[in-house]
Protein backbone atom coordinates (compact mmCIF):
# COMPACT_ATOMS: atom_id res chain seq x y z
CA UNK A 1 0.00 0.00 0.00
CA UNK A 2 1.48 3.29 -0.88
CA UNK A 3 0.80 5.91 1.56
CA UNK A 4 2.32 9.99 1.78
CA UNK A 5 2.56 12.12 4.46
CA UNK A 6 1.91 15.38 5.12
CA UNK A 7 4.82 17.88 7.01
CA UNK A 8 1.82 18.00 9.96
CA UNK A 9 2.14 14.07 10.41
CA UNK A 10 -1.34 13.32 8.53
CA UNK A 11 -1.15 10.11 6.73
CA UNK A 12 -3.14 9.75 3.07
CA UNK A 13 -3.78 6.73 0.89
CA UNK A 14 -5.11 6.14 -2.21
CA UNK A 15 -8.79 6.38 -2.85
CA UNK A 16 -10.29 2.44 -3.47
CA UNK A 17 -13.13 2.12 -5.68
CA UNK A 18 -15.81 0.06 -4.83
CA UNK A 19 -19.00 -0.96 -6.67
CA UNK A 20 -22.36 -1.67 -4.92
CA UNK A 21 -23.61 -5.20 -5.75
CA UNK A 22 -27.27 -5.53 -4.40
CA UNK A 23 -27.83 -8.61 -2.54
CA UNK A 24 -30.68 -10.61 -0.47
CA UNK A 25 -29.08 -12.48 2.73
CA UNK A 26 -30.91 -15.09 3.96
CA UNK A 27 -30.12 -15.35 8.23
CA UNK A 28 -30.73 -17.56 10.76
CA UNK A 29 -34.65 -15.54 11.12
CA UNK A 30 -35.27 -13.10 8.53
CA UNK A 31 -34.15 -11.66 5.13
CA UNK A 32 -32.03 -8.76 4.34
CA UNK A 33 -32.17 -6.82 1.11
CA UNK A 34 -29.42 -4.24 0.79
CA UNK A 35 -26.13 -3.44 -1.17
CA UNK A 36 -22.84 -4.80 -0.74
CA UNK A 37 -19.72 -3.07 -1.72
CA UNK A 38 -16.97 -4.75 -3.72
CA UNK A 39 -13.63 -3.70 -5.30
CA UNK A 40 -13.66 -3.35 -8.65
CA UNK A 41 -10.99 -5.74 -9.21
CA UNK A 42 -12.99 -8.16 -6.55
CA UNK A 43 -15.64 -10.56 -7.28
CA UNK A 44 -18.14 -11.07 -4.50
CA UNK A 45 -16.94 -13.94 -3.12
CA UNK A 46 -13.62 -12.85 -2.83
CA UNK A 47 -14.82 -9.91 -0.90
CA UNK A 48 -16.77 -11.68 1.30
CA UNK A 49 -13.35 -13.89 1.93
CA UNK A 50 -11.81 -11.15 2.62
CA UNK A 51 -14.46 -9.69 5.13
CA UNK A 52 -13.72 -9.75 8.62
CA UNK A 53 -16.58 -10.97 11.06
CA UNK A 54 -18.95 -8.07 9.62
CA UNK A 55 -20.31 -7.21 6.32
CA UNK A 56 -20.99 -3.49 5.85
CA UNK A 57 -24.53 -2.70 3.86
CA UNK A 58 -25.87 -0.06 2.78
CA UNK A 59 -29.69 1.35 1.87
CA UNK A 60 -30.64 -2.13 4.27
CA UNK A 61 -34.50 -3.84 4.08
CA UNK A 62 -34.94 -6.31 6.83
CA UNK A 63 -38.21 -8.53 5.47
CA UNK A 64 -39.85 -11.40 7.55
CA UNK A 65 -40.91 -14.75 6.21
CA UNK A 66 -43.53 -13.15 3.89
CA UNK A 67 -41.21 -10.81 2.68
CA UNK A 68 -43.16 -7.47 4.25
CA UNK A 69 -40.23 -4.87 5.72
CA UNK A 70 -39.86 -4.85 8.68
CA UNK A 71 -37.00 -2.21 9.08
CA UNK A 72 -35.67 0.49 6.93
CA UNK A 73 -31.99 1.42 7.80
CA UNK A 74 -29.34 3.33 5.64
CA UNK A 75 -26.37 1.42 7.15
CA UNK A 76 -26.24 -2.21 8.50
CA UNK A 77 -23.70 -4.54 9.47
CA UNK A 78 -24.18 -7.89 9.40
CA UNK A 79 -22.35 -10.65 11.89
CA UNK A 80 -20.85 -13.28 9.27
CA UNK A 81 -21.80 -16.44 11.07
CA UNK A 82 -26.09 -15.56 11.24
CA UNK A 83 -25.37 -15.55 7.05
CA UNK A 84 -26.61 -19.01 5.80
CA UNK A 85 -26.32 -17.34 2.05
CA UNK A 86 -26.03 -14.67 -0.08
CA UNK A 87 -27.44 -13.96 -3.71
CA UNK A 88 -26.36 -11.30 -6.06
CA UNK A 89 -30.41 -9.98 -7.22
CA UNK A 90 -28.93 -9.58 -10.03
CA UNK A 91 -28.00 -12.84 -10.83
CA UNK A 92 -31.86 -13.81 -9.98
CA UNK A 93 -33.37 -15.86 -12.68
CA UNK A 94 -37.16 -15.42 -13.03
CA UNK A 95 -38.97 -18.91 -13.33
């Protein structure tokens, strides 16, 4: 990682690009509907690999069995081990 310094002692680094991926997640007791941000060099998996024990969301719908909303948030994040999967939506094939 490259990183400059200012004469004050501040510390930058380069800017990484992400892309939002939308995604459902399927928990241990309810839905979630939200996106997912991943590197543009990254594919989701390999994010998600990556991930420490959270997963940062963003613009998050929490749906019950049914699939009515429940909540409304602008910012989740998600413990790793209630995740029994994850879909892209857009990889969501229509029967």
């Amino acid at each position: 990682m490259i990183t400059q310094f200012e004469e004050k002692g501040k510390i930058f680094t380069p800017k990484i690009t992400k892309d939002q991926r939308q995604v459902l997640i399927q928990t241990t007791s309810q839905k979630i509907r939200g996106y997912f941000h991943v590197q543009t060099d990254l594919r989701l998996l390999d994010e998600l690999n990556e991930s420490n024990h959270f997963l940062a969301l963003t613009d998050v719908e929490i749906l019950d069995g049914n699939e009515i909303i429940l909540h409304k948030s602008n910012f989740l994040a998600i413990n790793t081990d209630q995740i029994i999967w994850i879909l892209p939506t857009d990889e969501i094939v229509e029967k």
